[in-house]
C-alpha atoms as a PDB file:
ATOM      1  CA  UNK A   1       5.623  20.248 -10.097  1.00  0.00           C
ATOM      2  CA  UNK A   2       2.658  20.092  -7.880  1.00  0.00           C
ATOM      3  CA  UNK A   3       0.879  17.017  -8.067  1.00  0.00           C
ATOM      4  CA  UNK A   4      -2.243  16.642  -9.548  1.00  0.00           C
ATOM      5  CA  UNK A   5      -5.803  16.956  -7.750  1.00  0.00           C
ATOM      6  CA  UNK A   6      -7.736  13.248  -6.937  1.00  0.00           C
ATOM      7  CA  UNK A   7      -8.338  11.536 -10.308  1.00  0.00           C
ATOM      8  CA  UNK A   8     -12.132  11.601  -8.221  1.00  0.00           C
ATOM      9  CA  UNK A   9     -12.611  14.973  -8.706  1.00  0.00           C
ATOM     10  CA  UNK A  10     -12.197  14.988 -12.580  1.00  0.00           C
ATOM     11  CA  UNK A  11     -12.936  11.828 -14.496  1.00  0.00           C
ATOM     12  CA  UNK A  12     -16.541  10.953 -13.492  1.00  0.00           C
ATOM     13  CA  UNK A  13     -17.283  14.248 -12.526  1.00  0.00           C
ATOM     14  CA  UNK A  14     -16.231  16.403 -15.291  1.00  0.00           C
ATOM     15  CA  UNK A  15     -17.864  14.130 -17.883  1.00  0.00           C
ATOM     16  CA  UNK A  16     -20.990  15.968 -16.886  1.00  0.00           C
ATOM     17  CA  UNK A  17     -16.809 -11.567 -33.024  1.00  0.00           C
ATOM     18  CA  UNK A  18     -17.224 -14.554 -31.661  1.00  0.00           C
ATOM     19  CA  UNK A  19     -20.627 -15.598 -31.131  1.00  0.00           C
ATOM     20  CA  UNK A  20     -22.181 -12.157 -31.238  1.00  0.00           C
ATOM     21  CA  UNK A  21     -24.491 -10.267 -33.261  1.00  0.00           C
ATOM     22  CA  UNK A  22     -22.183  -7.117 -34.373  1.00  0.00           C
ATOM     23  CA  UNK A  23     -23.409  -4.044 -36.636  1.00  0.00           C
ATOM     24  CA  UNK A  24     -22.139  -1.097 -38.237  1.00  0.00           C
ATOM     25  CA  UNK A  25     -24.019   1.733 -37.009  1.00  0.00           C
ATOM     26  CA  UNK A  26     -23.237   5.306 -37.810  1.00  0.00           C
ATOM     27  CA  UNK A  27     -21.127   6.939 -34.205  1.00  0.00           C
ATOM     28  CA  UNK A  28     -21.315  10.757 -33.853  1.00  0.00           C
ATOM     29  CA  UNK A  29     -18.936  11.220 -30.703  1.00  0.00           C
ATOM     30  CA  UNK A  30     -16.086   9.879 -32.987  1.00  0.00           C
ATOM     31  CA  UNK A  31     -16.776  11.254 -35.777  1.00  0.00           C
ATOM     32  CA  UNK A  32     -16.748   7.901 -37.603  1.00  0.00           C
ATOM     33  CA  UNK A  33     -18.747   4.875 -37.913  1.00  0.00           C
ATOM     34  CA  UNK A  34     -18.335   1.956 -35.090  1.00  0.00           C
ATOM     35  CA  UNK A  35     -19.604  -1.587 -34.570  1.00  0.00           C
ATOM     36  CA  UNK A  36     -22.106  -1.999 -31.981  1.00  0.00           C
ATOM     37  CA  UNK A  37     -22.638  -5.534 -29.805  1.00  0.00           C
ATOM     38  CA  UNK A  38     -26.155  -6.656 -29.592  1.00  0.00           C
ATOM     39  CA  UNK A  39     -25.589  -9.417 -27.475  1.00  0.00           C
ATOM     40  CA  UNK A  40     -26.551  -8.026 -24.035  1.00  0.00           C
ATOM     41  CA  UNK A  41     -30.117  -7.323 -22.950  1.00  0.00           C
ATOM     42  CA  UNK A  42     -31.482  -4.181 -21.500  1.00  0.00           C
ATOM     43  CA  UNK A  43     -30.094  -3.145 -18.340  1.00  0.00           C
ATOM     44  CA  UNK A  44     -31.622  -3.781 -15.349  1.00  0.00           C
ATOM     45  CA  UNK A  45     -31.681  -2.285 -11.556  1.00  0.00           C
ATOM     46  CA  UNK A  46     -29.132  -3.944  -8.992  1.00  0.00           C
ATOM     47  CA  UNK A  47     -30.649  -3.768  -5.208  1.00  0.00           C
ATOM     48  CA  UNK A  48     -27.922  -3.349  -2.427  1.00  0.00           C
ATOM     49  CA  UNK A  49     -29.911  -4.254   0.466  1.00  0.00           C
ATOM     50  CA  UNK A  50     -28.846  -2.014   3.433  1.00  0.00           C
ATOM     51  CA  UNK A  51     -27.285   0.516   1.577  1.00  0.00           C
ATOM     52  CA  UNK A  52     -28.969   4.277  -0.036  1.00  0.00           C
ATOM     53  CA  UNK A  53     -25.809   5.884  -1.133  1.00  0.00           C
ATOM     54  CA  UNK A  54     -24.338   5.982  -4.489  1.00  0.00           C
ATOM     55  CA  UNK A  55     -22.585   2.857  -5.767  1.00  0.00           C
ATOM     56  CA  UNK A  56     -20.043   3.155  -8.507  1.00  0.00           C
ATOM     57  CA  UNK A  57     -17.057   0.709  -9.892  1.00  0.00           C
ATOM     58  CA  UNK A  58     -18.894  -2.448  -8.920  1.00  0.00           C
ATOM     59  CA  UNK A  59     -16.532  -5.775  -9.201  1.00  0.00           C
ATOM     60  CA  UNK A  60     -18.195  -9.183  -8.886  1.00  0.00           C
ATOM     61  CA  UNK A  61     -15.790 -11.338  -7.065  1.00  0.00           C
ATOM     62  CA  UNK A  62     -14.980 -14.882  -9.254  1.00  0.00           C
ATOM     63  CA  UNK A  63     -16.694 -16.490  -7.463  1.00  0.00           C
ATOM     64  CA  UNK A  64     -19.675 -14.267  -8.225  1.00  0.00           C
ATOM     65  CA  UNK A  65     -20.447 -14.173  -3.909  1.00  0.00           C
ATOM     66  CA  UNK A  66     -19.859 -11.057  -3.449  1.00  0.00           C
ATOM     67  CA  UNK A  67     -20.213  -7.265  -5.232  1.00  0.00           C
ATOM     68  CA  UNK A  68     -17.424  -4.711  -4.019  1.00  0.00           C
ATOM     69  CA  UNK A  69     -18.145  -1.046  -4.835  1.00  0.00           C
ATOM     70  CA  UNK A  70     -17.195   2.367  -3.628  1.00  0.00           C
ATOM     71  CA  UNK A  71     -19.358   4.962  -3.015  1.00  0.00           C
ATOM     72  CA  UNK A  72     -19.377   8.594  -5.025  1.00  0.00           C
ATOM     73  CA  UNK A  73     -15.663  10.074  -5.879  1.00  0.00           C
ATOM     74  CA  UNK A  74     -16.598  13.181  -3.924  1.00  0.00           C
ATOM     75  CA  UNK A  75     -15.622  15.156  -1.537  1.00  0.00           C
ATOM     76  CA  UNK A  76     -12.221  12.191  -2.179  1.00  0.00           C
ATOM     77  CA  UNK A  77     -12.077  12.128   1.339  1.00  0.00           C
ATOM     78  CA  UNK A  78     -15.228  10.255   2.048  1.00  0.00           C
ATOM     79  CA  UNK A  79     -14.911   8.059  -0.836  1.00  0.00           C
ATOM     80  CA  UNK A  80     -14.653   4.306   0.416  1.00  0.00           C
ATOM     81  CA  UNK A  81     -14.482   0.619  -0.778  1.00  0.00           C
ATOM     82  CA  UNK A  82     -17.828  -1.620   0.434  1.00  0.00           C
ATOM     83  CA  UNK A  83     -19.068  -5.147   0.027  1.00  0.00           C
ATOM     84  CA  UNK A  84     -21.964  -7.013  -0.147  1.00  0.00           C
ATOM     85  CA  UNK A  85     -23.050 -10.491  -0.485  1.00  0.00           C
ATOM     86  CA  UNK A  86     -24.956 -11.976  -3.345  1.00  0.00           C
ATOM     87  CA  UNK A  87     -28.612 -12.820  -2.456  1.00  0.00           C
ATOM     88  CA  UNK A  88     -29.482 -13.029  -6.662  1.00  0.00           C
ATOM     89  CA  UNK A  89     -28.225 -11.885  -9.197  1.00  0.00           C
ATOM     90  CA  UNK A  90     -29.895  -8.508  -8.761  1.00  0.00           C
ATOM     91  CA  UNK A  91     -29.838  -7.868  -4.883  1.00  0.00           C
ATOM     92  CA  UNK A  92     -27.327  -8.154  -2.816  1.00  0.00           C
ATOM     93  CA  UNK A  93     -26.705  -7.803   1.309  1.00  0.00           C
ATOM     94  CA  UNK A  94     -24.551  -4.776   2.374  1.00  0.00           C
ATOM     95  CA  UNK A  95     -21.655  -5.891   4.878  1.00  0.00           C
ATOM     96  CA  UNK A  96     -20.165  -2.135   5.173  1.00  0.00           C
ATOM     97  CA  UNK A  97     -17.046  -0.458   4.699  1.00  0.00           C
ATOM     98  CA  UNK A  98     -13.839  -2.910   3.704  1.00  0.00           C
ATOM     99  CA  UNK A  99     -12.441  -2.666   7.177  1.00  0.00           C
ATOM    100  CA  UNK A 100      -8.597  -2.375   7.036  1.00  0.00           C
ATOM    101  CA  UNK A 101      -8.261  -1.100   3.347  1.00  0.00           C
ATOM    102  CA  UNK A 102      -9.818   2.564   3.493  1.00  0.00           C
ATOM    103  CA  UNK A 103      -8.020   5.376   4.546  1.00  0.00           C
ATOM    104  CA  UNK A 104      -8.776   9.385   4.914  1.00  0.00           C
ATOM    105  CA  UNK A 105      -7.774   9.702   1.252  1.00  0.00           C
ATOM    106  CA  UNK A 106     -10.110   8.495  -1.984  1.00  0.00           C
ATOM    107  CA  UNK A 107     -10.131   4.493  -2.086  1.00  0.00           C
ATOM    108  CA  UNK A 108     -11.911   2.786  -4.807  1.00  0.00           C
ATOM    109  CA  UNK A 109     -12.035   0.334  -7.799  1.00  0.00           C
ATOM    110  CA  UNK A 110     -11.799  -2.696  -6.387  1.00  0.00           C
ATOM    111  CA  UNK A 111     -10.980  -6.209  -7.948  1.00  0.00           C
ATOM    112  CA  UNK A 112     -10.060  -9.311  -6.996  1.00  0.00           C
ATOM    113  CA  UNK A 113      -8.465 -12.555  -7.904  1.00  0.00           C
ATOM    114  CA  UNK A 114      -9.704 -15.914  -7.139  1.00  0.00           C
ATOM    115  CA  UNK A 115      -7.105 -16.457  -4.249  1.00  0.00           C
ATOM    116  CA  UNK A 116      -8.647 -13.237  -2.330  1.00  0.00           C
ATOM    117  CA  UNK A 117      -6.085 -10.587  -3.440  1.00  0.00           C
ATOM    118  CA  UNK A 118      -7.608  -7.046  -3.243  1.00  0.00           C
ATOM    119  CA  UNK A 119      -6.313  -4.290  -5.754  1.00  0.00           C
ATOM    120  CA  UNK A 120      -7.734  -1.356  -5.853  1.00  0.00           C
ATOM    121  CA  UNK A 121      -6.520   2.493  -6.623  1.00  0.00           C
ATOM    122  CA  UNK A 122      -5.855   5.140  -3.548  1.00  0.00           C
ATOM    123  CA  UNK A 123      -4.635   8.588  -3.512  1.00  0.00           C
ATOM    124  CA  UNK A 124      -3.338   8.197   0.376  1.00  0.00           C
ATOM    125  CA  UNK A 125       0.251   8.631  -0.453  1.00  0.00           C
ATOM    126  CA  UNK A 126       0.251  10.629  -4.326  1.00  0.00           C
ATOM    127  CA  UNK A 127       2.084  13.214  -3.291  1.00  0.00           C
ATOM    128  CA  UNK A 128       5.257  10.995  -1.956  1.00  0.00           C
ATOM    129  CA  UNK A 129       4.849   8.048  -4.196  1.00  0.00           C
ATOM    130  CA  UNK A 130       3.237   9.291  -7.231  1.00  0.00           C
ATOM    131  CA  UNK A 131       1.388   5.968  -7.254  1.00  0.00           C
ATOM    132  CA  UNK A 132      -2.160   4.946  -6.585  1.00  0.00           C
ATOM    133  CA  UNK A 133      -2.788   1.047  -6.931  1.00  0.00           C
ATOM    134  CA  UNK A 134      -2.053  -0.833  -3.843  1.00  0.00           C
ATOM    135  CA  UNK A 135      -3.235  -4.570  -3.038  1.00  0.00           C
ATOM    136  CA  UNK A 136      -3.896  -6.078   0.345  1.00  0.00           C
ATOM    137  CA  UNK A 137      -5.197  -9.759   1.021  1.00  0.00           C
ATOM    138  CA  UNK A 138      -9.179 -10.132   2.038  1.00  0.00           C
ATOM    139  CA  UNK A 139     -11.037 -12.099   3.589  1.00  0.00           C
ATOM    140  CA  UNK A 140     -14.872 -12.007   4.719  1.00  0.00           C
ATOM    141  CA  UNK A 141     -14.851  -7.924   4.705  1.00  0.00           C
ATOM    142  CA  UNK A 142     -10.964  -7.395   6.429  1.00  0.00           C
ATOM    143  CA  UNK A 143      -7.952  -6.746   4.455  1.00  0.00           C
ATOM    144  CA  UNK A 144      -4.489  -7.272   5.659  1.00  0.00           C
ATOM    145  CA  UNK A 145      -2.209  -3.986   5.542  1.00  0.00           C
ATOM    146  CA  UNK A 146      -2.056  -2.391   2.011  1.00  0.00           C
ATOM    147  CA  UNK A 147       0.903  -1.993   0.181  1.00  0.00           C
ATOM    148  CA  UNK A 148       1.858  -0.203  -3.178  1.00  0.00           C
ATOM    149  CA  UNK A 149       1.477  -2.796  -6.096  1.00  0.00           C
ATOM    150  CA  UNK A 150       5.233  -2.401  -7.298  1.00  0.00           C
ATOM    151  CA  UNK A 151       6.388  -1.698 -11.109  1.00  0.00           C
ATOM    152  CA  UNK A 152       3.146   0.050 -12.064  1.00  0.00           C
ATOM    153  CA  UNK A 153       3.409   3.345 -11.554  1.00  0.00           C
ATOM    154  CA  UNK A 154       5.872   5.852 -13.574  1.00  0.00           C
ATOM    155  CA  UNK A 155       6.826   7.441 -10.435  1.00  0.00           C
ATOM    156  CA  UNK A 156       6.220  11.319 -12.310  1.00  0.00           C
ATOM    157  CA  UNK A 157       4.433  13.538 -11.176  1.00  0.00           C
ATOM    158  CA  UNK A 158       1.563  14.354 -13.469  1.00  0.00           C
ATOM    159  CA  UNK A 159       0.900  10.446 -14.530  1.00  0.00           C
ATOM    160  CA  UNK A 160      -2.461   8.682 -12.757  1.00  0.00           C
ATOM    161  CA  UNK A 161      -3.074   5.198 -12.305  1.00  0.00           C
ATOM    162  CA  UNK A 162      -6.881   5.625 -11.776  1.00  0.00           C
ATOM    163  CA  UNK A 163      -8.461   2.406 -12.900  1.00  0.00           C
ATOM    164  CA  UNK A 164      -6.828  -1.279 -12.954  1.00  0.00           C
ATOM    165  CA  UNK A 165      -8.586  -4.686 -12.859  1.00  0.00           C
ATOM    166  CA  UNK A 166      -6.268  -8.139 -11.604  1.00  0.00           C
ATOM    167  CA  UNK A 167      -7.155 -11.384 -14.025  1.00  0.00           C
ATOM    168  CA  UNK A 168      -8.520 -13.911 -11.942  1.00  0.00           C
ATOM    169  CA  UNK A 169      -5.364 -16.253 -12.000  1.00  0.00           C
ATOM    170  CA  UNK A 170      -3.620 -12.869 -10.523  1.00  0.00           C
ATOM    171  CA  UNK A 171      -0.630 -12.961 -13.014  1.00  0.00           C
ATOM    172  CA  UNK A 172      -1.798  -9.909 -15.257  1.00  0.00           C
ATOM    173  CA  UNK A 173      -2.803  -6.686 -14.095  1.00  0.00           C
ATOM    174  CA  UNK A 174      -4.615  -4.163 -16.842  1.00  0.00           C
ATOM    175  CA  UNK A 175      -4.354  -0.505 -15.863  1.00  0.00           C
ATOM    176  CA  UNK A 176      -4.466   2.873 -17.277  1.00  0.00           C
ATOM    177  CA  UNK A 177      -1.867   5.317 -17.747  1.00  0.00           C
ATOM    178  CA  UNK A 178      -3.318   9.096 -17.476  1.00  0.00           C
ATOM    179  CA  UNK A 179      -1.290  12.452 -17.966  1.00  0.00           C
ATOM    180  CA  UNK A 180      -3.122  14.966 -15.802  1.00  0.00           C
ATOM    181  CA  UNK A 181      -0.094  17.093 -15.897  1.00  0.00           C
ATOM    182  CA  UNK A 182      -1.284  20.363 -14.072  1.00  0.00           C
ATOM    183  CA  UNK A 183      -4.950  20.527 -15.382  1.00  0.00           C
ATOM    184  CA  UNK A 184      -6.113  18.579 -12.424  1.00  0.00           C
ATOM    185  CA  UNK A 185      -8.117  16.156 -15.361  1.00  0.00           C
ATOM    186  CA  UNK A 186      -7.108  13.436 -17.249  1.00  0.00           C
ATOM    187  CA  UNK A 187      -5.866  14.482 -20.898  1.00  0.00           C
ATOM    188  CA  UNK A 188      -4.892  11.402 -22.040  1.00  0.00           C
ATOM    189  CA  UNK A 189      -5.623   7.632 -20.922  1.00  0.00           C
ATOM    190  CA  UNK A 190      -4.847   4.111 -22.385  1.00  0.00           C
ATOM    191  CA  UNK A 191      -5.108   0.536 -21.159  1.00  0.00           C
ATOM    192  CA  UNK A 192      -1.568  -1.031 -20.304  1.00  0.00           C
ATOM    193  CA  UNK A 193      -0.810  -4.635 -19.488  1.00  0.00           C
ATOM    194  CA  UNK A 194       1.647  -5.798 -16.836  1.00  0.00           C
ATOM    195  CA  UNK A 195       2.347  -9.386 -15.914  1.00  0.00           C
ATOM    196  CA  UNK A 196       3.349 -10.725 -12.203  1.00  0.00           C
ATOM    197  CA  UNK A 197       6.869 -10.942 -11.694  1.00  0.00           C
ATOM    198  CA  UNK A 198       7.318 -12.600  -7.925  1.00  0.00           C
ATOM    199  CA  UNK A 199       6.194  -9.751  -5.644  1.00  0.00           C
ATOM    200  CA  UNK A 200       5.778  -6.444  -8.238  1.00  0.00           C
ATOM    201  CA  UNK A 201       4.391  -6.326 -11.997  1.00  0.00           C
ATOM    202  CA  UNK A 202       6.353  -5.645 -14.960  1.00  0.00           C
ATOM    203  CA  UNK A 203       4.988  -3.541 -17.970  1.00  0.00           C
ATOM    204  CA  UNK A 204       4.309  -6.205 -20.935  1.00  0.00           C
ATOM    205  CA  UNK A 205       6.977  -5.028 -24.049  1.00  0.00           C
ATOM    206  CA  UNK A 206       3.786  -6.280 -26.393  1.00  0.00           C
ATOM    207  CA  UNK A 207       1.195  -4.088 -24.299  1.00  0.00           C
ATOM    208  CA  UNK A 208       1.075  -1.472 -26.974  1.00  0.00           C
ATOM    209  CA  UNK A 209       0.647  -3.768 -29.471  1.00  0.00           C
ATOM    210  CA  UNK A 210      -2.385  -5.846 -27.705  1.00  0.00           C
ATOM    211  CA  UNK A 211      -4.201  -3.243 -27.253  1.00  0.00           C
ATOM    212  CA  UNK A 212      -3.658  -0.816 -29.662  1.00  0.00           C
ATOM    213  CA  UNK A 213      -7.097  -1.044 -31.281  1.00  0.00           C
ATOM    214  CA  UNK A 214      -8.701  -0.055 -27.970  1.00  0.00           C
ATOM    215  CA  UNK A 215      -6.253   2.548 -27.189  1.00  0.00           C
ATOM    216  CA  UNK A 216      -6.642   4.163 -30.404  1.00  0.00           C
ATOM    217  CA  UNK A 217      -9.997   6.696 -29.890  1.00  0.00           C
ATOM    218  CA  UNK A 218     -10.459   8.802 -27.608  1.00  0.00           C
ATOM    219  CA  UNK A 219      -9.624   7.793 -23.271  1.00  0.00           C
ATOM    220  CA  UNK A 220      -9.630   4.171 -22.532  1.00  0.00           C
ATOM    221  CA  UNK A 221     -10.289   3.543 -19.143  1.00  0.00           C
ATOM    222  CA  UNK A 222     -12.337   0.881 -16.653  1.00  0.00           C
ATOM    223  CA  UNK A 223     -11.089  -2.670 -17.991  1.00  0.00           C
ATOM    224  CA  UNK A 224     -12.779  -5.873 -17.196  1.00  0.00           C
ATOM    225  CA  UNK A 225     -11.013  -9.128 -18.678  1.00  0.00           C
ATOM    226  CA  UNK A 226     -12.983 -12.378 -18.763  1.00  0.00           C
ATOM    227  CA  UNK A 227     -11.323 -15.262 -16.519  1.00  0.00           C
ATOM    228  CA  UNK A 228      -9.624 -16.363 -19.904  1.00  0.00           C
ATOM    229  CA  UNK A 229      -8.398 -13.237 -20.593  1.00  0.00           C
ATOM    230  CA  UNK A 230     -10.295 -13.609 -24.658  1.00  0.00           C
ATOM    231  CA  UNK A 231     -12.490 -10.860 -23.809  1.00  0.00           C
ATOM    232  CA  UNK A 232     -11.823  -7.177 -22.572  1.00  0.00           C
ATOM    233  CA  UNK A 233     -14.317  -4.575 -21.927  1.00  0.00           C
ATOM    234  CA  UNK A 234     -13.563  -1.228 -21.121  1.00  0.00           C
ATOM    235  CA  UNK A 235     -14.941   2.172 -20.993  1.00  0.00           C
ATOM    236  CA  UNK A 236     -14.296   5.041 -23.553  1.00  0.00           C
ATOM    237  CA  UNK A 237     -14.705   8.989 -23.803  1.00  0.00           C
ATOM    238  CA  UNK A 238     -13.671  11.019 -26.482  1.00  0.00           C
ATOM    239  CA  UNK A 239     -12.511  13.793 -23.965  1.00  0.00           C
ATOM    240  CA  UNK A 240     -12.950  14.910 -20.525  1.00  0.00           C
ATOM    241  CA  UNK A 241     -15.517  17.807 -20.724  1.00  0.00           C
ATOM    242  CA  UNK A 242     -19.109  19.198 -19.884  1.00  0.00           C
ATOM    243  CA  UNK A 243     -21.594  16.886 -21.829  1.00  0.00           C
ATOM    244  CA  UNK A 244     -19.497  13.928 -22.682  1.00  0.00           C
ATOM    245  CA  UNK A 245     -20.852  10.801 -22.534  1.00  0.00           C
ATOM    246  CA  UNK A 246     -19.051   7.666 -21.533  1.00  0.00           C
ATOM    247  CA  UNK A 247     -19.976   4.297 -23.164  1.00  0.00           C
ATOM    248  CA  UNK A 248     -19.377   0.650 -22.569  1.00  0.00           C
ATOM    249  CA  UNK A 249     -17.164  -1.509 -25.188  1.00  0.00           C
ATOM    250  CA  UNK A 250     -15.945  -4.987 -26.002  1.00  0.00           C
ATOM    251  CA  UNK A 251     -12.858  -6.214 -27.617  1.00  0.00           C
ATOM    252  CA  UNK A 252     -11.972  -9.601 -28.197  1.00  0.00           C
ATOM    253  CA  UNK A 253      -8.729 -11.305 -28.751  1.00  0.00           C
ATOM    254  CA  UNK A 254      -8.284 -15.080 -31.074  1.00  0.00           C
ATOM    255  CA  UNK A 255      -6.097 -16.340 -28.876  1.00  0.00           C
ATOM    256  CA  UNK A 256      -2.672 -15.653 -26.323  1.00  0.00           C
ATOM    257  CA  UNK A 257      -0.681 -13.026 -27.389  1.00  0.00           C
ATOM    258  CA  UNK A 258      -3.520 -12.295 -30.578  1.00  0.00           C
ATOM    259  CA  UNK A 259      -4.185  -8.059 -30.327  1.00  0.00           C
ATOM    260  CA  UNK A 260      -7.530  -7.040 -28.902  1.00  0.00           C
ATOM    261  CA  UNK A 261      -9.516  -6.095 -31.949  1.00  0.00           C
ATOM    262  CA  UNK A 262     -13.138  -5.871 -32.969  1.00  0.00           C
ATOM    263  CA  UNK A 263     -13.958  -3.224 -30.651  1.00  0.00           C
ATOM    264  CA  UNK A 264     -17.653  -2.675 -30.036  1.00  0.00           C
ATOM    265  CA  UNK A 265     -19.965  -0.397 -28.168  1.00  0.00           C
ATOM    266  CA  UNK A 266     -22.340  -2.843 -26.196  1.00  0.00           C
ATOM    267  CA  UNK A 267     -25.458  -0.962 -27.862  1.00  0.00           C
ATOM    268  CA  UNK A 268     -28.005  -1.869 -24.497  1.00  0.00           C
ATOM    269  CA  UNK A 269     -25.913   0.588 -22.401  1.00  0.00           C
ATOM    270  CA  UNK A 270     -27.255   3.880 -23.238  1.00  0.00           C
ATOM    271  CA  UNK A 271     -26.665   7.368 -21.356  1.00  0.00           C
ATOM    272  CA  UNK A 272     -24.076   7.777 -18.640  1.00  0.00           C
ATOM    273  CA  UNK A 273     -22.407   4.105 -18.663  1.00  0.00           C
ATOM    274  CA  UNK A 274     -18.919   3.308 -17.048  1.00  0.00           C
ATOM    275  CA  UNK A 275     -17.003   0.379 -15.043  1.00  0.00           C
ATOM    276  CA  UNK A 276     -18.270  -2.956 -16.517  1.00  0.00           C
ATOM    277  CA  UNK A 277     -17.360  -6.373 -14.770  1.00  0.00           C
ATOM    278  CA  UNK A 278     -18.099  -9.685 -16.077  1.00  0.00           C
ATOM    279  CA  UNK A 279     -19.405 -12.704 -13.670  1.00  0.00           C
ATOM    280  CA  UNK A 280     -17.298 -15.828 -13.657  1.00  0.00           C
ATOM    281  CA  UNK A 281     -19.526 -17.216 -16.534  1.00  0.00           C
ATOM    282  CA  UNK A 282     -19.637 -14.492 -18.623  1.00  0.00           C
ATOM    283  CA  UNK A 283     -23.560 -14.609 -19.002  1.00  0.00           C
ATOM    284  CA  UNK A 284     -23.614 -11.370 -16.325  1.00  0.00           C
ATOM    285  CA  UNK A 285     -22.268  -7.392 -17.419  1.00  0.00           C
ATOM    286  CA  UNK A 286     -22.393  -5.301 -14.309  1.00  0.00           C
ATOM    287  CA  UNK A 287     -21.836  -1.715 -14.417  1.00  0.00           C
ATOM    288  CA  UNK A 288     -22.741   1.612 -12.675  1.00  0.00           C
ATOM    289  CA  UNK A 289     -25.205   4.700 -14.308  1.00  0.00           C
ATOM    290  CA  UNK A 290     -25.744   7.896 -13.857  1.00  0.00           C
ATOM    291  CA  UNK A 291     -29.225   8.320 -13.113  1.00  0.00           C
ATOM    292  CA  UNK A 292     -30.359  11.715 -12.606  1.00  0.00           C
ATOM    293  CA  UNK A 293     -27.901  12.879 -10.181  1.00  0.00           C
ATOM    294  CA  UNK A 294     -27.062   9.469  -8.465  1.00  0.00           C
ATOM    295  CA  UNK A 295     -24.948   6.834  -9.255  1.00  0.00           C
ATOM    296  CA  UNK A 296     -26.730   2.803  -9.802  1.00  0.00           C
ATOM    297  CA  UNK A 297     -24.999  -0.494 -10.603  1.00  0.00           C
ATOM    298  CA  UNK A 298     -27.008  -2.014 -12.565  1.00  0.00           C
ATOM    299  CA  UNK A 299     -26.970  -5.384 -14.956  1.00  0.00           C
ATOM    300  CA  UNK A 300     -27.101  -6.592 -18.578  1.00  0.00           C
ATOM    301  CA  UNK A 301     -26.974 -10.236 -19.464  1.00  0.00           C
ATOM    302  CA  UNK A 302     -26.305 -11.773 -22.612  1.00  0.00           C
ATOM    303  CA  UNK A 303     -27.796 -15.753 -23.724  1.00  0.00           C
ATOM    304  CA  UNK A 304     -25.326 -16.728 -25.441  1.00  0.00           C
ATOM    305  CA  UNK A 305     -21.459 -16.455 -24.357  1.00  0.00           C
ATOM    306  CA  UNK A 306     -18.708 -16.848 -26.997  1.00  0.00           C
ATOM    307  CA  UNK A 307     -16.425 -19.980 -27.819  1.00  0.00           C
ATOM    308  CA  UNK A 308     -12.639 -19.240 -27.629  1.00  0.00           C
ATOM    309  CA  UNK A 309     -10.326 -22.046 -28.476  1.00  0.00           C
END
């Protein structure tokens, strides 16, 4: 079967509670009604000092020092993983390129742990592998070699890992499992939980389970977990097609090994919205827009951030 095209080409580009105020608010791309989280502010414009190109999948490292991005998904083969230093919340230095982890295929969505471990999806070696999340250790803009992130992947051709995000203790690893199949797009995507097992990651047996509420409309993809893991955010689509809109959601979970539930559309993110990432304190909601025909990362911040037990 002849694998499928970069995930680059077709998920962003074909889509041409706990402290929180939450409402019920009618939801026409669903067909259904859906809470809404008013907790965040209105969005506001991230500077990247240094740089002029798009900036999508933006990951702010836990120690909220640095912002690692990668520029537009296409033509694949000029799509790259960047950094940049935190002046303010809102601007930040460009470094350049991640030197060591880019290759001539699509690299991009980047995360990090707190010990410096990079993981982040490439299509370099698809077609042999039939995987696409490697890690590699950084430090100051250099990675070490990269190497596949073991026990992920199904191995079959057809299935895309396109998103993942490490915790910041760097023992659980949230992906998404995609069946492209032949259509070269993503017809099906959920959120999947693995936990560290020495040098690979093991599918959880309770993954379904956990996140079965946000699996359970339309494609789940982009997580972001809060450093205690209560909190998930994630991006949803109802399908991959001309005029669907992405939007931004929250789910939170009571406590370890307690299903994600209470899924809600963070209501400040309006239009073309993907790829959130929480700061260390949870105050901070980066994510990148489409504006016009560019992509922005830009920021929402909440007052108030919820009390887990």
């Amino acid at each position: 079967m002849k694998p499928p095209r970069p995930f680059a080409l077709t998920r962003r580009e074909f889509v041409v509670a706990a402290g929180t105020a939450i409402l019920a608010t009618p939801q026409t791309a669903f067909g259904a009604t859906e809470a809404v989280d008013t907790s965040f502010g209105a969005p506001e414009d991230v500077a990247i000092k240094g740089y002029d190109g798009d900036a999508m999948e933006p990951f702010l490292s836990r120690d909220a020092k640095l912002l690692l991005f990668n520029n537009r998904n296409t033509p694949p083969e000029e799509t790259d993983l960047h950094w940049a230093e935190r002046i303010d919340d809102l601007t930040f230095a460009y470094r350049g390129r991640i030197e060591g982890a880019n290759s001539s295929a699509l690299d991009g969505v980047p995360s990090m742990d707190e010990s410096g471990e990079l993981f982040f999806v490439s299509t370099r070696s698809y077609g042999a592998t039939f995987s696409t999340l490697y890690r590699a250790q950084f430090s100051k803009g250099i990675t070490t070699t990269p190497v596949l992130v073991e026990g992920v992947s199904r191995r079959e051709p057809g299935w895309v890992n396109f998103d993942a995000e490490i915790s910041q203790d760097g023992t659980l690893l949230v992906f998404v499992d995609s069946w492209f199949g032949s259509a070269g797009h993503p017809l099906t995507a959920e959120l999947v939980l693995a936990q560290r097992a020495g040098d690979k990651f093991v599918r959880r047996d309770d993954s379904a389970a956990l996140l079965a509420a946000v699996n359970g409309t339309g494609l789940a993809y982009a997580p972001a977990l809060s450093p205690g893991g209560r909190e998930l955010f994630f991006t949803r689509v109802e399908k991959i097609a001309p005029g669907a809109t992405p939007a931004i959601y929250r789910a939170i979970s009571t406590g370890s090994g307690v299903p994600f539930g209470m899924c809600a559309r963070i209501g400040a993110l309006e239009g073309f919205v993907e790829a959130p990432s929480l700061s260390p304190d949870g105050r901070l909601l980066y994510f990148h827009a489409k504006m016009g025909d560019r992509y922005r990362v830009r920021l929402s911040r909440r007052d108030r951030v919820p009390a887990f037990p």
